[in-house]
C-alpha atoms as a PDB file:
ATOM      1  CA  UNK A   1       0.000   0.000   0.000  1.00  0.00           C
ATOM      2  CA  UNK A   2       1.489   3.437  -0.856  1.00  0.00           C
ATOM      3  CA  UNK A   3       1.835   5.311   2.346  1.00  0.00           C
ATOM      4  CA  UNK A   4       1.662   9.764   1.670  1.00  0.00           C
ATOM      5  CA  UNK A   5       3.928  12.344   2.602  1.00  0.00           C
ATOM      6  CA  UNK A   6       1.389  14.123   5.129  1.00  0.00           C
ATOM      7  CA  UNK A   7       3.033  17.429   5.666  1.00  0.00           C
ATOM      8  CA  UNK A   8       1.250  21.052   6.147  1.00  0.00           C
ATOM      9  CA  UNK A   9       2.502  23.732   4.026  1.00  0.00           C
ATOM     10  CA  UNK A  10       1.467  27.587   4.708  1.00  0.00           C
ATOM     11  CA  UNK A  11       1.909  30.237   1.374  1.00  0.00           C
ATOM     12  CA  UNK A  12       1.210  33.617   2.629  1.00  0.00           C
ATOM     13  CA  UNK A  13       0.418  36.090  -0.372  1.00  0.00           C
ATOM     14  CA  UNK A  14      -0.345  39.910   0.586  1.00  0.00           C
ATOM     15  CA  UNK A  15      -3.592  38.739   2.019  1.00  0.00           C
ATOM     16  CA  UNK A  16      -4.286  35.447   1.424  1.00  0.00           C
ATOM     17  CA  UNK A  17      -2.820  32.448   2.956  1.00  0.00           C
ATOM     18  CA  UNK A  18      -3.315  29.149   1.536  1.00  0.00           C
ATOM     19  CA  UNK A  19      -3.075  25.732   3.737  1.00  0.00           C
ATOM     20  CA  UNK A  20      -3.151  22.610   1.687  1.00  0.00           C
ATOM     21  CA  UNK A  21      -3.026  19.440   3.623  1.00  0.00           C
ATOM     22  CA  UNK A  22      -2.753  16.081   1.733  1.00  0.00           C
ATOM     23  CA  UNK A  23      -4.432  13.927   4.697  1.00  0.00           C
ATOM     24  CA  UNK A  24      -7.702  15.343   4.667  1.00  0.00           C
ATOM     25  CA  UNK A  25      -9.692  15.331   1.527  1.00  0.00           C
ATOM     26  CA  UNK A  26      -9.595  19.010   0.423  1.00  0.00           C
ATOM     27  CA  UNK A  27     -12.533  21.374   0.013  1.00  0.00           C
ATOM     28  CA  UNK A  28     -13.598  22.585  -3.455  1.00  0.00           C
ATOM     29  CA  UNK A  29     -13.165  26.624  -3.773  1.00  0.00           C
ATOM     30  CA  UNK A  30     -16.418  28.512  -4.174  1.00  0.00           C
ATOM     31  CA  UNK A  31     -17.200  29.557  -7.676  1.00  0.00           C
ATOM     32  CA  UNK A  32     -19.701  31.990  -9.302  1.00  0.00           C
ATOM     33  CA  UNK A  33     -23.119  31.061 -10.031  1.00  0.00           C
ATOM     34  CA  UNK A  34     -23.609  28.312 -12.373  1.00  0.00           C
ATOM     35  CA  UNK A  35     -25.528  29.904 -15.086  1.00  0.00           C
ATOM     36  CA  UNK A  36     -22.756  31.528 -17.559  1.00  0.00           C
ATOM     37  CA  UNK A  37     -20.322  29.648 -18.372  1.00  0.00           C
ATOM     38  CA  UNK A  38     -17.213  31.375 -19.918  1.00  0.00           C
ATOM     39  CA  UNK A  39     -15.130  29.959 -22.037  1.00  0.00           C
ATOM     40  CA  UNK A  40     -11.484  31.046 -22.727  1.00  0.00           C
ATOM     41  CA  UNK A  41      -8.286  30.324 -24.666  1.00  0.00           C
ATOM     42  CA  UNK A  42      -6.225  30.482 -27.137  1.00  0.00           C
ATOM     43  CA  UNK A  43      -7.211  31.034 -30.771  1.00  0.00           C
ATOM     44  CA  UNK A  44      -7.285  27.098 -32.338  1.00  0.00           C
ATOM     45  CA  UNK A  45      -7.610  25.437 -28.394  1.00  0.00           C
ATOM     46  CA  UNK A  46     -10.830  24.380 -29.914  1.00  0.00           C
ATOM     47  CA  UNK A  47     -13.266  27.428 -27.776  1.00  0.00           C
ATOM     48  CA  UNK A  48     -15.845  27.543 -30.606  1.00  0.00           C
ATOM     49  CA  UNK A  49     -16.625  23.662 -30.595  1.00  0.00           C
ATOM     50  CA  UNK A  50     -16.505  23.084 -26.848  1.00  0.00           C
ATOM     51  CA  UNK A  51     -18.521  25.930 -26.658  1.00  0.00           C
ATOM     52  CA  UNK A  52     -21.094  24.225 -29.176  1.00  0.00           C
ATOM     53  CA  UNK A  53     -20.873  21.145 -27.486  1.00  0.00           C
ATOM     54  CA  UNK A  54     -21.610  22.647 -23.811  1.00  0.00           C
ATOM     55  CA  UNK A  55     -24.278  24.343 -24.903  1.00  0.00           C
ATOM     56  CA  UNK A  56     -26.296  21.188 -26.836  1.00  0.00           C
ATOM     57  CA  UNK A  57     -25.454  19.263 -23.502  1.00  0.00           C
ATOM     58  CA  UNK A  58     -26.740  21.664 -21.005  1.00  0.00           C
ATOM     59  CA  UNK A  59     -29.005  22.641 -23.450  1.00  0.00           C
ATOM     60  CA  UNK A  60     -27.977  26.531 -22.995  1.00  0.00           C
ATOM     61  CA  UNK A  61     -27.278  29.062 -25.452  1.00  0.00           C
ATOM     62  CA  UNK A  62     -23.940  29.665 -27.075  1.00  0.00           C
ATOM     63  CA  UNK A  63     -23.080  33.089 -27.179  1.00  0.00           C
ATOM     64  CA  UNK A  64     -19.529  34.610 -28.619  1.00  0.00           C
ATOM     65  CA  UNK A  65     -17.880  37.905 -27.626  1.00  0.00           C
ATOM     66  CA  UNK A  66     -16.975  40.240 -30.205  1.00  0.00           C
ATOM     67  CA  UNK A  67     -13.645  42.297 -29.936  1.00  0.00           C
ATOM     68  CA  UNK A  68     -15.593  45.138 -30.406  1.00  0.00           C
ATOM     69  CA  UNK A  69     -18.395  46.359 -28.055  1.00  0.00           C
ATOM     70  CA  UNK A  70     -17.858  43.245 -26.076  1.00  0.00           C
ATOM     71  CA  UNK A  71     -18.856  44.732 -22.160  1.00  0.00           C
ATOM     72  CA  UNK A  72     -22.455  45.661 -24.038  1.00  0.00           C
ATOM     73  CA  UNK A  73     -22.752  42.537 -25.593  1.00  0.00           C
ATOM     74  CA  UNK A  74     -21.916  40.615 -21.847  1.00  0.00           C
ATOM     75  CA  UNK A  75     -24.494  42.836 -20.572  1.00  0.00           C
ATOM     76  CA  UNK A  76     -26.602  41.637 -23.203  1.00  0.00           C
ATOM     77  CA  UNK A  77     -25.556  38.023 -22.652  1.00  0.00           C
ATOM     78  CA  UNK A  78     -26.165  38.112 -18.786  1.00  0.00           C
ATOM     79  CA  UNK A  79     -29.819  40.118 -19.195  1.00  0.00           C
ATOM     80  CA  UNK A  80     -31.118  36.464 -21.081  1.00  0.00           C
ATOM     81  CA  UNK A  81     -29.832  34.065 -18.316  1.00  0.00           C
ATOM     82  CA  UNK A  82     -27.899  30.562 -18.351  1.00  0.00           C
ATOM     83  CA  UNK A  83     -25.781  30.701 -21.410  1.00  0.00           C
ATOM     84  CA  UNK A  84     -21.976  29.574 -22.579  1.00  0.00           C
ATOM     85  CA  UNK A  85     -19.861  32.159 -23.790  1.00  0.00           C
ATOM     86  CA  UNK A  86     -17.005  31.964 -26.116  1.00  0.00           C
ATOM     87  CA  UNK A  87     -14.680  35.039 -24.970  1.00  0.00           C
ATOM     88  CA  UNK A  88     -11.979  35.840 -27.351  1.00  0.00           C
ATOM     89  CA  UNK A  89      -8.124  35.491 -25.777  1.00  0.00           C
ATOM     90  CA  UNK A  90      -7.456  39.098 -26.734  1.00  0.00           C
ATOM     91  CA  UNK A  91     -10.359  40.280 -24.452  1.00  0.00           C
ATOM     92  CA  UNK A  92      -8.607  38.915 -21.726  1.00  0.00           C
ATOM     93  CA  UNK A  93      -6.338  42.213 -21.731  1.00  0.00           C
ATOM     94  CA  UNK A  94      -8.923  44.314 -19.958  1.00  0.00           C
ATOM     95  CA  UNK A  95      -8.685  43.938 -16.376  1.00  0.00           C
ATOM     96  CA  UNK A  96     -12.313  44.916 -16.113  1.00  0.00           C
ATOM     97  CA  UNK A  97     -13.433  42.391 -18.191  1.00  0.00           C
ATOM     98  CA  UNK A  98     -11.230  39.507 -16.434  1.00  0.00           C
ATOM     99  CA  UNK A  99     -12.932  40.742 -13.328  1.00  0.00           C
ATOM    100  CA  UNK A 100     -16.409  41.131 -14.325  1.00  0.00           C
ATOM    101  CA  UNK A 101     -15.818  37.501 -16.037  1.00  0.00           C
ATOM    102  CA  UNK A 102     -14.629  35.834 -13.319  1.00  0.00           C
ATOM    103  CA  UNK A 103     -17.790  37.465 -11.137  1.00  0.00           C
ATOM    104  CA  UNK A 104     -20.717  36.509 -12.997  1.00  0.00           C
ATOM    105  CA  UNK A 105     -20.063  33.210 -14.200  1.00  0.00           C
ATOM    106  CA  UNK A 106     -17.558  30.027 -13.928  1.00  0.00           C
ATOM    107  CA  UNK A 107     -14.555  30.379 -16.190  1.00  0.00           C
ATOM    108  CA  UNK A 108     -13.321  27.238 -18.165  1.00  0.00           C
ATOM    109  CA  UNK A 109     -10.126  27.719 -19.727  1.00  0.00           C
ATOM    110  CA  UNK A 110      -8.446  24.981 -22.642  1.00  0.00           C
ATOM    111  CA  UNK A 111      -4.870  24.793 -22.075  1.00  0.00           C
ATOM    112  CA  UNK A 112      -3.649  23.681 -25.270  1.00  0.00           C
ATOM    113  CA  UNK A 113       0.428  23.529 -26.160  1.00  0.00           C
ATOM    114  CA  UNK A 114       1.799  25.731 -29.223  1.00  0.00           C
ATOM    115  CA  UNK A 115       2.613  22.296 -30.649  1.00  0.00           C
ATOM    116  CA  UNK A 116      -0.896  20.914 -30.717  1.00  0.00           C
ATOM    117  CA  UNK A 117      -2.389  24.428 -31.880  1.00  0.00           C
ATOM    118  CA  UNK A 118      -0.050  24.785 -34.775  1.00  0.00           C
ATOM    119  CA  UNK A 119      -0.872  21.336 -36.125  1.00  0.00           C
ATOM    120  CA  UNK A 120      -4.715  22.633 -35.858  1.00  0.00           C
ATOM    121  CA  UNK A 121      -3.955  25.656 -37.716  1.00  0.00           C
ATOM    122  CA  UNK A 122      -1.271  25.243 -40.327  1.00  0.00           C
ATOM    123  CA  UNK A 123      -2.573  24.521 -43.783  1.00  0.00           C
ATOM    124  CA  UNK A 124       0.517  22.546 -44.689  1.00  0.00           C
ATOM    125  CA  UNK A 125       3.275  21.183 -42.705  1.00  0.00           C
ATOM    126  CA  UNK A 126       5.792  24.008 -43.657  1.00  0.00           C
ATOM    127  CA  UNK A 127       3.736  26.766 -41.771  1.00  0.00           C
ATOM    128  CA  UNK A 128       4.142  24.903 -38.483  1.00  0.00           C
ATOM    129  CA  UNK A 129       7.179  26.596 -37.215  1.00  0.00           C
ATOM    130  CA  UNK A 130       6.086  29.915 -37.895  1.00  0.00           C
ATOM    131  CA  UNK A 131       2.447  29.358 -36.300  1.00  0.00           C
ATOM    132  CA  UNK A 132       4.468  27.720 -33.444  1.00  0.00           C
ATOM    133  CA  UNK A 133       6.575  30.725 -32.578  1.00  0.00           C
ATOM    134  CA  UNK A 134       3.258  33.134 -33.247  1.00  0.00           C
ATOM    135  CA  UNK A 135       1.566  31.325 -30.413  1.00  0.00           C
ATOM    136  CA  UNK A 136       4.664  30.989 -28.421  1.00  0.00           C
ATOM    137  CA  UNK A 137       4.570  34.805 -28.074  1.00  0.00           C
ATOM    138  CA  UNK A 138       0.898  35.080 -27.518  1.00  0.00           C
ATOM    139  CA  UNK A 139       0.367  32.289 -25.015  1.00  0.00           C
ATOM    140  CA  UNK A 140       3.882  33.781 -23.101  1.00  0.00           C
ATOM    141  CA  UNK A 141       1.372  37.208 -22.871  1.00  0.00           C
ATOM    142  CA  UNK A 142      -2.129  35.812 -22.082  1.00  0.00           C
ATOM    143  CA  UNK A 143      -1.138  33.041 -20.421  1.00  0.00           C
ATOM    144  CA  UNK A 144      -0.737  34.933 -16.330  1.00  0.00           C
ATOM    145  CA  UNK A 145      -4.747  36.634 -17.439  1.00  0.00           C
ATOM    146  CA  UNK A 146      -5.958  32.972 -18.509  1.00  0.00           C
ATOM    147  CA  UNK A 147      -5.045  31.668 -14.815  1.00  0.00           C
ATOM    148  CA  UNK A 148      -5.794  34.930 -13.461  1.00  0.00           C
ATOM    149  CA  UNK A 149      -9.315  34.462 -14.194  1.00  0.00           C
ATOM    150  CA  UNK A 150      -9.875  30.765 -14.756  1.00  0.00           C
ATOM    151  CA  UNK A 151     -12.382  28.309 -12.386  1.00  0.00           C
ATOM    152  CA  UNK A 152     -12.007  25.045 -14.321  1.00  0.00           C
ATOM    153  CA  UNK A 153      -8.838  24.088 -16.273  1.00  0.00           C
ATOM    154  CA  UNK A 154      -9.450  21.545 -18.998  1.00  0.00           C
ATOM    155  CA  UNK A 155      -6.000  20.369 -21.040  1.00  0.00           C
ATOM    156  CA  UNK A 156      -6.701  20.579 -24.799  1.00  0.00           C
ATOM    157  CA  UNK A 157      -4.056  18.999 -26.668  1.00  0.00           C
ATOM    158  CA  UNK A 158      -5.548  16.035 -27.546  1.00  0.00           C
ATOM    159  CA  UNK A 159      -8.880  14.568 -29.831  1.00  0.00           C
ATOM    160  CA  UNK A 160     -11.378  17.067 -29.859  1.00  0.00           C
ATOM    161  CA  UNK A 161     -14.231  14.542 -28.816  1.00  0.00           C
ATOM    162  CA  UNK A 162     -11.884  14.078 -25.882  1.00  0.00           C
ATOM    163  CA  UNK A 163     -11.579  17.558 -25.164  1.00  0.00           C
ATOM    164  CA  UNK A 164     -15.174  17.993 -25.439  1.00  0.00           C
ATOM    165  CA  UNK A 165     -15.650  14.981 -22.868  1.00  0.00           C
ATOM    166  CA  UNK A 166     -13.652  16.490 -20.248  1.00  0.00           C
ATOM    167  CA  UNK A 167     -14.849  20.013 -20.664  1.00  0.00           C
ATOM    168  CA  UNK A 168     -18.948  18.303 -20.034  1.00  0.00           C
ATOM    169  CA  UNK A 169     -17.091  16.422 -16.994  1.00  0.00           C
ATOM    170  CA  UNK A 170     -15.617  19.070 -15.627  1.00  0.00           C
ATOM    171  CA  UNK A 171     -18.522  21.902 -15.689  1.00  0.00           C
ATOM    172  CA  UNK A 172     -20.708  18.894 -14.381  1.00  0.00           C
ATOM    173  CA  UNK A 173     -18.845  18.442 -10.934  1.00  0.00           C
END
């Protein structure tokens, strides 16, 4: 039988401190309503078809920010009820947004490597390393807002039936 490390470990942050113990089972963070569901990554993570798919399984709306006039369009979005929300990555540079996101709704975000993206997205095998070092540079800048405002993390390199699985699986818990 494998026996654990049980140790206590205290991270003190400005004003938060953080206690995770591995011998008791640990108690889920509260999240924002479950009505909107937001979700967020970066372009070719496969946002528009998990968003598609959430919505036909909890038989929601699927709603999609646009880059322009997005905080009316939220309003908008919020005014109708339970939706899911495909938010652009590039919104994700307004604080106010990332806030007002991470208020009103759950926040799933698809963590998907350059590597797996740039096979998505190249036309031919030749634009790979140029699409890789694109999304190199944008994932290095989004990446610190994605886990600033995310609730659910959801890994999206592989199938996208499989992504689409584990996205269901994890706004279902």
């Amino acid at each position: 039988m494998t026996q654990f490390i049980r140790k206590e470990f205290h991270v003190e942050d400005a004003d938060k401190t953080t206690v995770i113990r591995q011998d008791i089972q640990a108690s889920r963070p509260a999240m924002p309503g479950q009505d909107i569901l937001y979700v967020i990554g970066l372009t070719g993570s496969g946002k528009s078809a998990v968003v598609a798919h959430l919505a036909k399984e909890l038989d929601r709306p699927a709603h999609a920010l646009p880059l322009d006039g997005a905080e009316a369009a939220l309003d908008a979005i919020l005014a109708q009820g339970p939706a899911v929300v495909e938010v652009p990555h590039k919104l994700l540079g307004l604080e106010e947004l990332r806030t007002r996101l991470n208020q009103t709704g759950r926040v799933l975000y698809l963590m998907a490597g350059v590597e797996a993206i740039a096979a998505r997205l190249a036309a031919a095998p030749q634009e790979e390393p140029a699409l890789r070092e694109r999304l190199g540079r944008q994932r290095s800048a989004y990446e610190p807002w994605f886990m600033q405002t995310l609730h659910l993390l959801v890994m999206a390199d592989g199938p996208l039936g499989q992504v689409q699985a584990e996205a269901l699986e994890r706004v279902r818990l």
